[in-house]
N, C-alpha and C. Protein backbone atom coordinates (compact mmCIF):
# COMPACT_ATOMS: atom_id res chain seq x y z
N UNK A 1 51.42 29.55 11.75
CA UNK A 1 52.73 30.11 12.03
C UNK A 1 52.58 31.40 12.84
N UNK A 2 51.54 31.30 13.75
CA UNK A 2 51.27 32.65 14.49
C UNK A 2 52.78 33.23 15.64
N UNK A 3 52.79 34.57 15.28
CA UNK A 3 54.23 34.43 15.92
C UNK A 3 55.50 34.49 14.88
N UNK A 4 55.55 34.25 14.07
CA UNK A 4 56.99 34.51 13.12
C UNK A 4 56.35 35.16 11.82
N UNK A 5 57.17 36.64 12.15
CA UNK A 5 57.39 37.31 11.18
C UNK A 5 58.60 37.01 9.89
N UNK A 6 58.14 38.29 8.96
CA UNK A 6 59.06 37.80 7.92
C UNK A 6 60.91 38.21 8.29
N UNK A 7 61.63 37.58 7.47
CA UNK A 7 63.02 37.91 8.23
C UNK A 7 63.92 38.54 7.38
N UNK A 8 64.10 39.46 7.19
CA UNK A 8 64.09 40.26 5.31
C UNK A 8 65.17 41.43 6.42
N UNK A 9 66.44 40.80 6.40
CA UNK A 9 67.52 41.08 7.43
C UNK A 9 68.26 42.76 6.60
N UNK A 10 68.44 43.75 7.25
CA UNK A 10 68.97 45.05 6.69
C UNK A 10 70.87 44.70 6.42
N UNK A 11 71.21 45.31 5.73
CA UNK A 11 72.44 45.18 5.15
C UNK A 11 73.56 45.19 6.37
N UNK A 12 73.46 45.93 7.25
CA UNK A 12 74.16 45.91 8.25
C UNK A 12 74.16 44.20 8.81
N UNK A 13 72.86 43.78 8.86
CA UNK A 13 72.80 42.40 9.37
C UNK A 13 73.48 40.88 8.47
N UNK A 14 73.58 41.46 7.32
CA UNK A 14 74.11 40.67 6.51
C UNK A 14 75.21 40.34 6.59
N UNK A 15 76.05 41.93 6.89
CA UNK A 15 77.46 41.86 7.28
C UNK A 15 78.32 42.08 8.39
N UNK A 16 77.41 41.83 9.62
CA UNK A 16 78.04 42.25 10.99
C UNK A 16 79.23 41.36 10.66
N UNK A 17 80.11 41.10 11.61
CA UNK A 17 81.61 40.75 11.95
C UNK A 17 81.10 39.70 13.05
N UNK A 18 81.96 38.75 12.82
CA UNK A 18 81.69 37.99 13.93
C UNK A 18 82.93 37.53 14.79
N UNK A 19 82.83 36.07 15.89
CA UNK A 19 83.77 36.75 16.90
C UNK A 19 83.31 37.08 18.24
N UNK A 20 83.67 37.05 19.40
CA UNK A 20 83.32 37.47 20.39
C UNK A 20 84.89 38.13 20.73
N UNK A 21 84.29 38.83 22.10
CA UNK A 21 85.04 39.76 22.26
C UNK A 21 86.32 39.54 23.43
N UNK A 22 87.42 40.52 23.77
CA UNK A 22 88.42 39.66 24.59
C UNK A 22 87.95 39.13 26.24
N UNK A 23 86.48 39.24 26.36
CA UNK A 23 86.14 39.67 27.87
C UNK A 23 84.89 38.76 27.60
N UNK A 24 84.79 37.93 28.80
CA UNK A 24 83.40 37.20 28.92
C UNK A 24 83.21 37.65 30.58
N UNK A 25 81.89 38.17 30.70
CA UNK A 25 81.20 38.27 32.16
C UNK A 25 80.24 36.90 32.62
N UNK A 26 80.59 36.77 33.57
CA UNK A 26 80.27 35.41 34.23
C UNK A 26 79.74 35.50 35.46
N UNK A 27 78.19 34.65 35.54
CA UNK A 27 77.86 35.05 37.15
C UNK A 27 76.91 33.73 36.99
N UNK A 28 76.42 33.44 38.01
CA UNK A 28 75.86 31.86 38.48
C UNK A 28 73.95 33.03 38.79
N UNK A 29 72.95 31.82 38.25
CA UNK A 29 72.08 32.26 38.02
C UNK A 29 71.44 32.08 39.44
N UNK A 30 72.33 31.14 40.59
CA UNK A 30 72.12 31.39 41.91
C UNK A 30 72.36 32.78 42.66
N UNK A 31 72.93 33.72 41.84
CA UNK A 31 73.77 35.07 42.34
C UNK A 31 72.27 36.01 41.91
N UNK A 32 71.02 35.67 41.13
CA UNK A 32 70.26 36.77 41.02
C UNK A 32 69.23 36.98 41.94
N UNK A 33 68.76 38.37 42.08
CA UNK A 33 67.93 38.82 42.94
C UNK A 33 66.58 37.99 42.77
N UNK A 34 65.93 37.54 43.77
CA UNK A 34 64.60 36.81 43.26
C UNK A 34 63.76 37.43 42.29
N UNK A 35 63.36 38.30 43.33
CA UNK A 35 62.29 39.55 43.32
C UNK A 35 62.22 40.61 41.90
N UNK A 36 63.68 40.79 41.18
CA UNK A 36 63.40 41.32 39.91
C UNK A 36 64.88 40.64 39.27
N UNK A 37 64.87 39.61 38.96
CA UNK A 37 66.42 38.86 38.53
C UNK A 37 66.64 39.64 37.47
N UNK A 38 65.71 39.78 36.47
CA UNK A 38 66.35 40.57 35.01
C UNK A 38 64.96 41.28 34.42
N UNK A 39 65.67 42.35 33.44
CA UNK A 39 64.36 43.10 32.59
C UNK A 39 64.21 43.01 31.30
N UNK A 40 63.38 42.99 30.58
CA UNK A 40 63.29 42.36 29.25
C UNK A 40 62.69 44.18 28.60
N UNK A 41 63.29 44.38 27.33
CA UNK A 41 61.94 44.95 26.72
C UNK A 41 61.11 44.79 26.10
N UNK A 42 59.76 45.30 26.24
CA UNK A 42 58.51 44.46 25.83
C UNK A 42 58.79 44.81 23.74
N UNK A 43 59.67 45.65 23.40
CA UNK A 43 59.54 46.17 22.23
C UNK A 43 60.69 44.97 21.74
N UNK A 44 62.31 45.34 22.17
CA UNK A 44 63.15 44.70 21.32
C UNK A 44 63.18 43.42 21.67
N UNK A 45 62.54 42.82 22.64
CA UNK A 45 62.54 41.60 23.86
C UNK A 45 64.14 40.82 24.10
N UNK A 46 64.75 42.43 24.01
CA UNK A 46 66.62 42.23 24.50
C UNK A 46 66.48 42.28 26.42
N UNK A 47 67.45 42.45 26.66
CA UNK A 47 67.66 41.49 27.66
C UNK A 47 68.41 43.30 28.50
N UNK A 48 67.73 43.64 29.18
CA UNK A 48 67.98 45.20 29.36
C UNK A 48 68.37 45.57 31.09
N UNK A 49 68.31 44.69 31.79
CA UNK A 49 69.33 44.42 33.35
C UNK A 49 68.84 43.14 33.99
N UNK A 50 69.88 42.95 34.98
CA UNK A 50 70.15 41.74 35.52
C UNK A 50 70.16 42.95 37.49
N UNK A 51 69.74 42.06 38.26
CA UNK A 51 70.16 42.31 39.45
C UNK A 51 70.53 41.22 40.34
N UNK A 52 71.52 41.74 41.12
CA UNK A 52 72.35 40.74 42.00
C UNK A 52 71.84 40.85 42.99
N UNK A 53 71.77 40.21 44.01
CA UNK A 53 71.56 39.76 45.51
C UNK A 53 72.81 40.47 46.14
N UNK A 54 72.35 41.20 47.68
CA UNK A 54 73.38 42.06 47.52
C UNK A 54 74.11 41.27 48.15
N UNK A 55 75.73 42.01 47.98
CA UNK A 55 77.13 41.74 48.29
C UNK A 55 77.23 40.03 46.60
N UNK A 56 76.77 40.05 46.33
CA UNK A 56 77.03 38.63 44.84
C UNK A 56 77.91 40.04 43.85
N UNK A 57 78.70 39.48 43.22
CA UNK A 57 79.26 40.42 41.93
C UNK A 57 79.68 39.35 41.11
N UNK A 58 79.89 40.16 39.34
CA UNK A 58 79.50 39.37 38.22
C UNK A 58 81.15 39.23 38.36
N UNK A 59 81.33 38.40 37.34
CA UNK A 59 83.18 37.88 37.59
C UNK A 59 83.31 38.75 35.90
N UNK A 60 84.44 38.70 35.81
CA UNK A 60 85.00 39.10 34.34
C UNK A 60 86.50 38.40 33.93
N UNK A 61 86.15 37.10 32.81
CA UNK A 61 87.44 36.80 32.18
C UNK A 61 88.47 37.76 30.58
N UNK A 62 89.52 37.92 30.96
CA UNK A 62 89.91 38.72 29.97
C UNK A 62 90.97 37.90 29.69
N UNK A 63 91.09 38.26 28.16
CA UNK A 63 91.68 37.29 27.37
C UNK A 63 92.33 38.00 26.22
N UNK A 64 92.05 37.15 25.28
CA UNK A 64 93.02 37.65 23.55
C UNK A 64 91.66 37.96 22.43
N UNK A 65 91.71 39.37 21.88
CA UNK A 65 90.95 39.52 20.76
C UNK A 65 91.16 38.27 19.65
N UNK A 66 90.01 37.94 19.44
CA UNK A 66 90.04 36.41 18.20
C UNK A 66 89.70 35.35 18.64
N UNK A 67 90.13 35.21 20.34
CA UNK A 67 90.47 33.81 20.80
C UNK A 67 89.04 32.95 21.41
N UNK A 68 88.13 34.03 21.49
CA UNK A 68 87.23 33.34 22.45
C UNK A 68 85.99 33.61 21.08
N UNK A 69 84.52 32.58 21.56
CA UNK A 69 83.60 32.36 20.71
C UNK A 69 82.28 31.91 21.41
N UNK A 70 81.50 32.26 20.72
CA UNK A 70 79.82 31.68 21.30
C UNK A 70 79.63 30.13 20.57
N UNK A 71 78.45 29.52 20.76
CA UNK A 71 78.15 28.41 20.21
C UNK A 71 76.35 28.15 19.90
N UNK A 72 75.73 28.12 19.31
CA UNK A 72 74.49 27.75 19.37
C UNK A 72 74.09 27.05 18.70
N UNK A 73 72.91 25.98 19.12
CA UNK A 73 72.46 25.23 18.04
C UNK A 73 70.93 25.14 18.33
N UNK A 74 70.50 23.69 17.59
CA UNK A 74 69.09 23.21 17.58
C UNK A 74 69.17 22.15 17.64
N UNK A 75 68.02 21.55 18.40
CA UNK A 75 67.46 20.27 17.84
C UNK A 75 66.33 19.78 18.16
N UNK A 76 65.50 19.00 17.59
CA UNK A 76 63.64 18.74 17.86
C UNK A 76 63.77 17.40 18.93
N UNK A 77 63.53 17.65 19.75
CA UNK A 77 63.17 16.52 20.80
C UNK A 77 61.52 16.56 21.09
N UNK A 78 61.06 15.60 21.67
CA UNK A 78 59.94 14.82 21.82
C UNK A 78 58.75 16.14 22.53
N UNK A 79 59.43 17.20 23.03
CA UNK A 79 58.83 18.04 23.83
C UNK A 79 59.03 19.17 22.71
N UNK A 80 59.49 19.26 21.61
CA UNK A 80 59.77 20.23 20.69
C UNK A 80 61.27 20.56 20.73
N UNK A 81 61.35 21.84 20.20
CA UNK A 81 63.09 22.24 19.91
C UNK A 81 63.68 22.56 21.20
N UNK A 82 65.04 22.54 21.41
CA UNK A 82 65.96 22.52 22.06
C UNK A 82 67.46 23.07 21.93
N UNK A 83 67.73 24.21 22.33
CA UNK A 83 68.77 24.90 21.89
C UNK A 83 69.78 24.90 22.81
N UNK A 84 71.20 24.93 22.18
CA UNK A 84 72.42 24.60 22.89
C UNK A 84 72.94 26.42 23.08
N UNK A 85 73.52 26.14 23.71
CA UNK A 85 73.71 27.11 24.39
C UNK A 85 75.38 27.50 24.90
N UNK A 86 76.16 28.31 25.02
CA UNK A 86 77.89 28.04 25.20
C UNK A 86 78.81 29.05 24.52
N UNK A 87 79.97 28.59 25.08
CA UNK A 87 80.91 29.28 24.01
C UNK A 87 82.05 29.07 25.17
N UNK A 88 83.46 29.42 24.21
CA UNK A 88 84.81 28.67 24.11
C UNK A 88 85.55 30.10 24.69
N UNK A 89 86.84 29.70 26.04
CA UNK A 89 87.27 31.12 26.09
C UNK A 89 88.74 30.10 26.40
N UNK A 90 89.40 31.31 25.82
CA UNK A 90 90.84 30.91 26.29
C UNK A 90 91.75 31.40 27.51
N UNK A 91 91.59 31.04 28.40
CA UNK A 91 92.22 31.30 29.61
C UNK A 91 93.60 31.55 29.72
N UNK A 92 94.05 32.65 29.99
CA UNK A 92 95.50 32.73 30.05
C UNK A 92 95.90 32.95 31.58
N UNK A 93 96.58 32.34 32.49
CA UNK A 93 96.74 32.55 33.82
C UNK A 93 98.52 32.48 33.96
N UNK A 94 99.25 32.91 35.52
CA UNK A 94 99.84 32.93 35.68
C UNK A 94 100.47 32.77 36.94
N UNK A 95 99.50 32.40 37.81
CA UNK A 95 99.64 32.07 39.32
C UNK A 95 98.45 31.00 39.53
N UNK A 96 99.20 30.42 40.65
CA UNK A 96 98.53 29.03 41.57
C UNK A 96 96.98 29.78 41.45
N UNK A 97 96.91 31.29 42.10
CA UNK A 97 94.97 31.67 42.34
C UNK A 97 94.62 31.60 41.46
N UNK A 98 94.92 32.14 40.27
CA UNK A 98 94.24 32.44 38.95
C UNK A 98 93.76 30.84 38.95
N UNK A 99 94.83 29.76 38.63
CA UNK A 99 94.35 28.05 38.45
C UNK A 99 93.25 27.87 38.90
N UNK A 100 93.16 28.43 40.47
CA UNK A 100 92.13 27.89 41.44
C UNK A 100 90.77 28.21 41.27
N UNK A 101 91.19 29.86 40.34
CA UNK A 101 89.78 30.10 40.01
C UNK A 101 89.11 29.78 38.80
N UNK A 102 89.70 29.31 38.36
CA UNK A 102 89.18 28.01 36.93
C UNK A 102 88.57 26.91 37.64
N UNK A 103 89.40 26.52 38.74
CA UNK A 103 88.69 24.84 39.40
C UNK A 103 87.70 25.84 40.00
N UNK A 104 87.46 26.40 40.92
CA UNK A 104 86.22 26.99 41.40
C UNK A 104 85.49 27.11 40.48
N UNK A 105 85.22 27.65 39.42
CA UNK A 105 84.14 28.12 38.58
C UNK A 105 83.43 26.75 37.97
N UNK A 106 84.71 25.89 37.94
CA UNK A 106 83.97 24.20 37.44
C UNK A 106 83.13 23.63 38.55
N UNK A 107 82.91 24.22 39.38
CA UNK A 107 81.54 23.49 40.48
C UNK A 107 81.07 24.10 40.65
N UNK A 108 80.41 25.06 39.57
CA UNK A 108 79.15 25.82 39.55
C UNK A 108 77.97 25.03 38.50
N UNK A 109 76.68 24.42 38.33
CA UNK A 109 76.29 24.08 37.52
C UNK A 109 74.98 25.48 36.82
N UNK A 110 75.19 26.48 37.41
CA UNK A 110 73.78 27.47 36.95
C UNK A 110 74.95 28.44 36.54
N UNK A 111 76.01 28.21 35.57
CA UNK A 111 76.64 29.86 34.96
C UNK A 111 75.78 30.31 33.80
N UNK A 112 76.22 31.82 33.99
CA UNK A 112 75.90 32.45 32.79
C UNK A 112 76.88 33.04 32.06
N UNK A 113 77.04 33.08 31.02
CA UNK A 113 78.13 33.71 30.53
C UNK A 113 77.62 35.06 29.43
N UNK A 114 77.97 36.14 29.48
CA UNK A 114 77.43 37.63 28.72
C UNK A 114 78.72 37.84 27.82
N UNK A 115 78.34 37.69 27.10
CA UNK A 115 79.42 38.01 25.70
C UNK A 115 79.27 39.40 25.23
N UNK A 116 80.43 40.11 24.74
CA UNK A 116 80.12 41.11 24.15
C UNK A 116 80.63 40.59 22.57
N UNK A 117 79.93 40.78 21.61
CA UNK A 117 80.52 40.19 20.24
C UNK A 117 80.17 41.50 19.32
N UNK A 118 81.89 41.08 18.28
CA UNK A 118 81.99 41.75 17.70
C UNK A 118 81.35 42.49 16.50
N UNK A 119 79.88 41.82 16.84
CA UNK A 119 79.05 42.80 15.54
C UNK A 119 78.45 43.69 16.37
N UNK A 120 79.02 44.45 17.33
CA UNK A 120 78.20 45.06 18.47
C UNK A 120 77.18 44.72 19.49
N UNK A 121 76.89 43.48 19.19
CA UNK A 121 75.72 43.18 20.17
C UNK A 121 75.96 42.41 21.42
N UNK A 122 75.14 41.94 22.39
CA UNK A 122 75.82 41.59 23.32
C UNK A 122 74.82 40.33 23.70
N UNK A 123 75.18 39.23 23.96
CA UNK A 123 74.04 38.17 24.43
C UNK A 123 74.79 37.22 25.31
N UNK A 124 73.09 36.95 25.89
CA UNK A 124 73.56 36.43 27.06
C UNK A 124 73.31 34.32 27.13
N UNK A 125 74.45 33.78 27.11
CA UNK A 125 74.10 32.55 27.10
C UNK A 125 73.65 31.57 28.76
N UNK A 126 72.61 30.96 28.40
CA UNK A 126 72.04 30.16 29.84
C UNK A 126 71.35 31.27 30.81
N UNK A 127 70.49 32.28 30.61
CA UNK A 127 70.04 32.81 31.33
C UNK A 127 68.29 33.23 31.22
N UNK A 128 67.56 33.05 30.11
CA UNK A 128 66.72 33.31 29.63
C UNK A 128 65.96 32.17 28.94
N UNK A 129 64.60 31.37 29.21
CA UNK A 129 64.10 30.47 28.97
C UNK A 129 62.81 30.52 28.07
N UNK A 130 61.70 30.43 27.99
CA UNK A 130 60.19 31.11 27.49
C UNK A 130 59.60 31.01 28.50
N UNK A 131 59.95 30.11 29.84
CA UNK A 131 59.43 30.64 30.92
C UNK A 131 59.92 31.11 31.87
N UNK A 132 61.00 32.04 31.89
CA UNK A 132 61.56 32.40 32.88
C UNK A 132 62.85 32.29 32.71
N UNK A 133 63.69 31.78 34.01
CA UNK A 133 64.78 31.78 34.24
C UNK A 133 65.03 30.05 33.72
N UNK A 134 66.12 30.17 32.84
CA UNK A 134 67.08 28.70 32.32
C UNK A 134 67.79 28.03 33.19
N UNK A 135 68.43 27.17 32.93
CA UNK A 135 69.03 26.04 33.74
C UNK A 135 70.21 26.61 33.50
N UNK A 136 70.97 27.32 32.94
CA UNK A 136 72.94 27.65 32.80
C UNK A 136 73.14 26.57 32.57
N UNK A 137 74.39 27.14 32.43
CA UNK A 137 75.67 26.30 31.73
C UNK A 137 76.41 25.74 33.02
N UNK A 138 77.58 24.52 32.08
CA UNK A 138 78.42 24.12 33.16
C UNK A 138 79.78 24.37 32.41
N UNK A 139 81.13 24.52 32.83
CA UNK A 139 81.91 24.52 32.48
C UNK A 139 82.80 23.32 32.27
N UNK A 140 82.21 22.45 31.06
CA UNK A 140 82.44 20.97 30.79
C UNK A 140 84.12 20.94 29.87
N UNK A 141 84.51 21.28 29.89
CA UNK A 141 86.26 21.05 29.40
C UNK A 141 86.98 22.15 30.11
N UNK A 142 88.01 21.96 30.32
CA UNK A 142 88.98 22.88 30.31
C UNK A 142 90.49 21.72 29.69
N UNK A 143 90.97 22.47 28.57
CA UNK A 143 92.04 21.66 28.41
C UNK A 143 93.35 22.93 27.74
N UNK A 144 94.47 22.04 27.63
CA UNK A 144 95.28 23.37 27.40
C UNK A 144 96.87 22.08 27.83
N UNK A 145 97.37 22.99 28.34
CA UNK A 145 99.54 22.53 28.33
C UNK A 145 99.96 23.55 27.91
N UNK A 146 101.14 23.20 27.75
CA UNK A 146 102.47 24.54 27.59
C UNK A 146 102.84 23.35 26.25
N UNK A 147 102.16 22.73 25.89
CA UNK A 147 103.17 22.65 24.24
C UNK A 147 104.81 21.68 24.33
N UNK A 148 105.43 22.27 23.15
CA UNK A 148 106.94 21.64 23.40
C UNK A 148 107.34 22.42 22.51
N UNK A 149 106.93 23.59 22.21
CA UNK A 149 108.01 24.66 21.38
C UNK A 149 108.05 26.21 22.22
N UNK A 150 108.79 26.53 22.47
CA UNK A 150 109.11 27.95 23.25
C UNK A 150 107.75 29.12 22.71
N UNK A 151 107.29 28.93 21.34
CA UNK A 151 106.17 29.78 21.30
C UNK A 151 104.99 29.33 21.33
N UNK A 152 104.86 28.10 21.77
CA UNK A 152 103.26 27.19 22.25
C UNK A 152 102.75 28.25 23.19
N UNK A 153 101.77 28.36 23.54
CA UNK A 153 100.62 29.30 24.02
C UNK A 153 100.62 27.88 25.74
N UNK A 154 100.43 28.63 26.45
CA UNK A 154 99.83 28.16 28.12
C UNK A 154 99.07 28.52 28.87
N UNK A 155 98.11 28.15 28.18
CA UNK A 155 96.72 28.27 28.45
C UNK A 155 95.22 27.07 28.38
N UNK A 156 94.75 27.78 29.37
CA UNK A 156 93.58 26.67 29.08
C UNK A 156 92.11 26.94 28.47
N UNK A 157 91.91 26.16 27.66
CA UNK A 157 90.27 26.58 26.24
C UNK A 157 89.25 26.32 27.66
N UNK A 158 88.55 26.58 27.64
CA UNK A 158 86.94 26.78 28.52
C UNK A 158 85.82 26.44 27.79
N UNK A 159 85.29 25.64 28.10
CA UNK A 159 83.95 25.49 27.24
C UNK A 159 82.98 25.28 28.02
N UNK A 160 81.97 26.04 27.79
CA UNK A 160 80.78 26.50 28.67
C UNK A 160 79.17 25.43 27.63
N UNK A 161 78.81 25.05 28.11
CA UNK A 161 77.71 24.43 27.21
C UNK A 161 76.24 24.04 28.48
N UNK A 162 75.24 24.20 27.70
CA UNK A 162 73.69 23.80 28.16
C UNK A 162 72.65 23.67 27.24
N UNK A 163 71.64 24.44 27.87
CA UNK A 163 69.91 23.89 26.47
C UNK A 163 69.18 24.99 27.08
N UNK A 164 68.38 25.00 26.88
CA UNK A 164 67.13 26.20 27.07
C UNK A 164 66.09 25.76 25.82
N UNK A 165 65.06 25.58 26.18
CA UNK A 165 63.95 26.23 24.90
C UNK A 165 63.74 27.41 24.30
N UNK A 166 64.88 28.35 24.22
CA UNK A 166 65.48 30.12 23.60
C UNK A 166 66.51 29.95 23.66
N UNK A 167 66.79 30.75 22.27
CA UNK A 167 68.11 30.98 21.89
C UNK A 167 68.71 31.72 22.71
N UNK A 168 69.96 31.68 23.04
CA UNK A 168 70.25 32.88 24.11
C UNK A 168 70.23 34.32 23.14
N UNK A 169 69.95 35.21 24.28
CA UNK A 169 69.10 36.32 24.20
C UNK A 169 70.35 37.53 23.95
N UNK A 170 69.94 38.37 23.28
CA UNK A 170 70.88 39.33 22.75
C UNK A 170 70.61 40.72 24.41
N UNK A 171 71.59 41.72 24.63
CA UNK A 171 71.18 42.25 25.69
C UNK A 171 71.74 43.31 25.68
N UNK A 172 71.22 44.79 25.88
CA UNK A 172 71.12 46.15 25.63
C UNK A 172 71.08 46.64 27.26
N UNK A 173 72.43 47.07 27.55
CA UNK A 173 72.24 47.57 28.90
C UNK A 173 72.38 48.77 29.08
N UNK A 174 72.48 49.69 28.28
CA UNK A 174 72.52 50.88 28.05
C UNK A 174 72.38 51.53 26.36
N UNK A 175 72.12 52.82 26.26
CA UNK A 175 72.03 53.46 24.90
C UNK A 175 73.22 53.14 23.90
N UNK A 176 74.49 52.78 24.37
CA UNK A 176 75.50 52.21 23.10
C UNK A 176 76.28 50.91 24.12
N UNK A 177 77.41 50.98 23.29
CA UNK A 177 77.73 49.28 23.83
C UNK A 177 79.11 49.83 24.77
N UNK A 178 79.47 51.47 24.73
CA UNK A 178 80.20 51.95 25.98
C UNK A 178 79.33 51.54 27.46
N UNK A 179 78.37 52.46 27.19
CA UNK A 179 76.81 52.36 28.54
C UNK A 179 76.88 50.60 28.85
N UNK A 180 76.56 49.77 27.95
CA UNK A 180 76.66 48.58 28.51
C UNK A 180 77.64 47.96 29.00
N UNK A 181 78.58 48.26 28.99
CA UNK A 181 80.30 47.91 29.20
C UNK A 181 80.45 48.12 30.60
N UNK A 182 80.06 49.62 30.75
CA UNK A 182 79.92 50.46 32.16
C UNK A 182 79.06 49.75 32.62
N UNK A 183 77.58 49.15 32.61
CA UNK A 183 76.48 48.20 33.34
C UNK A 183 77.36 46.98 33.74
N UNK A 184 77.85 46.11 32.97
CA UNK A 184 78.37 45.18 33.53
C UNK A 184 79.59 45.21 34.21
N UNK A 185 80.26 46.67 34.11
CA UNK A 185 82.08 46.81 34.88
C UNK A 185 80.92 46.87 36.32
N UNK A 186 80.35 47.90 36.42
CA UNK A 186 79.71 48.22 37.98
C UNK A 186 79.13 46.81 38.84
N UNK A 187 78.54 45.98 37.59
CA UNK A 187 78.73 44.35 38.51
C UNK A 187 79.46 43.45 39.03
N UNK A 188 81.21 44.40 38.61
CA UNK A 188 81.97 43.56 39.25
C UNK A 188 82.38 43.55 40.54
N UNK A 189 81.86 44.84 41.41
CA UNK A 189 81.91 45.63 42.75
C UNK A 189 80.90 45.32 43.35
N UNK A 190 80.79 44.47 44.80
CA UNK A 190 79.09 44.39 45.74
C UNK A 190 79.21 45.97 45.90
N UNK A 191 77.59 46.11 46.17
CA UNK A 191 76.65 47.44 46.33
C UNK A 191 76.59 46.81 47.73
């Protein structure tokens, strides 16, 4: 069992909050810089910057506190384990562009999606492999309507799903989770 330590989790970890947060950052793993795509630390092995290719910027969906969620799983295939990878956002739009940019984002097959979740931490799904860079996600549903009661919701659910051999990776872009907030707002502007 070389490689796994014991897992004897601190009280805080017992009871983080869970939940993701009203905002998912989204960028196609075609949008990263070759030459240094992302930085790892060798201590927390969190996930500590991403760089873009210049003029590429990260997208940002905003939404409803509660509404949106991560997804992960397992499973042992013939080559060993295999982890799913994803999570669910609820789209609220209100013009023809906004629509368009839902169908645009569905013919991307390399997304990433960066969650900020509500036990403070922040991870990144489809971007991080054991060797490198992952295959992303695709954006395989979008479903939704306006209902038939005046307070039905009109909107459309998003579901982002893939695999990696790693769990997606938790990610520290600054000293608190303001600093990281600010790392990923500045990706929404080309340099």
């Amino acid at each position: 069992m070389a490689g796994v330590s014991n897992l004897d989790p601190s009280c805080d970890a017992l009871r983080k909050r869970g939940g993701a947060d009203k905002t998912f950052y989204i960028l196609a793993i075609s949008q990263l810089l070759a030459a240094a795509p992302i930085g790892l630390d060798d201590i927390t092995k969190e996930l500590t910057s991403i760089a873009l290719k210049p003029g590429e910027v990260l997208k940002s969906f905003k939404g409803r506190k509660l509404k949106n969620s991560t997804k992960t799983g397992m499973e042992q295939t013939d080559n060993g384990p295999s982890y799913t990878h994803g999570g669910s956002f609820v789209a609220y739009f209100d013009s023809q562009a906004e629509k368009e940019s839902i169908e645009q984002l569905a013919l991307n097959d390399d997304l990433v999606i960066i969650v900020p979740l509500n036990s403070g931490h922040f991870e990144a799904h489809g971007l991080v492999g054991t060797k490198g860079l992952s295959d992303g996600l695709l954006m395989t549903i979008a479903e939704g309507g306006s209902g038939v009661q005046y307070e039905d919701a009109t909107t459309l659910t998003l579901n982002f799903d893939g695999k990696a051999d790693k769990l997606p990776i938790y990610c520290k872009f600054g000293a608190d989770r303001a600093a990281s907030i600010a790392f990923l707002e500045d990706l929404l502007t080309a340099v």
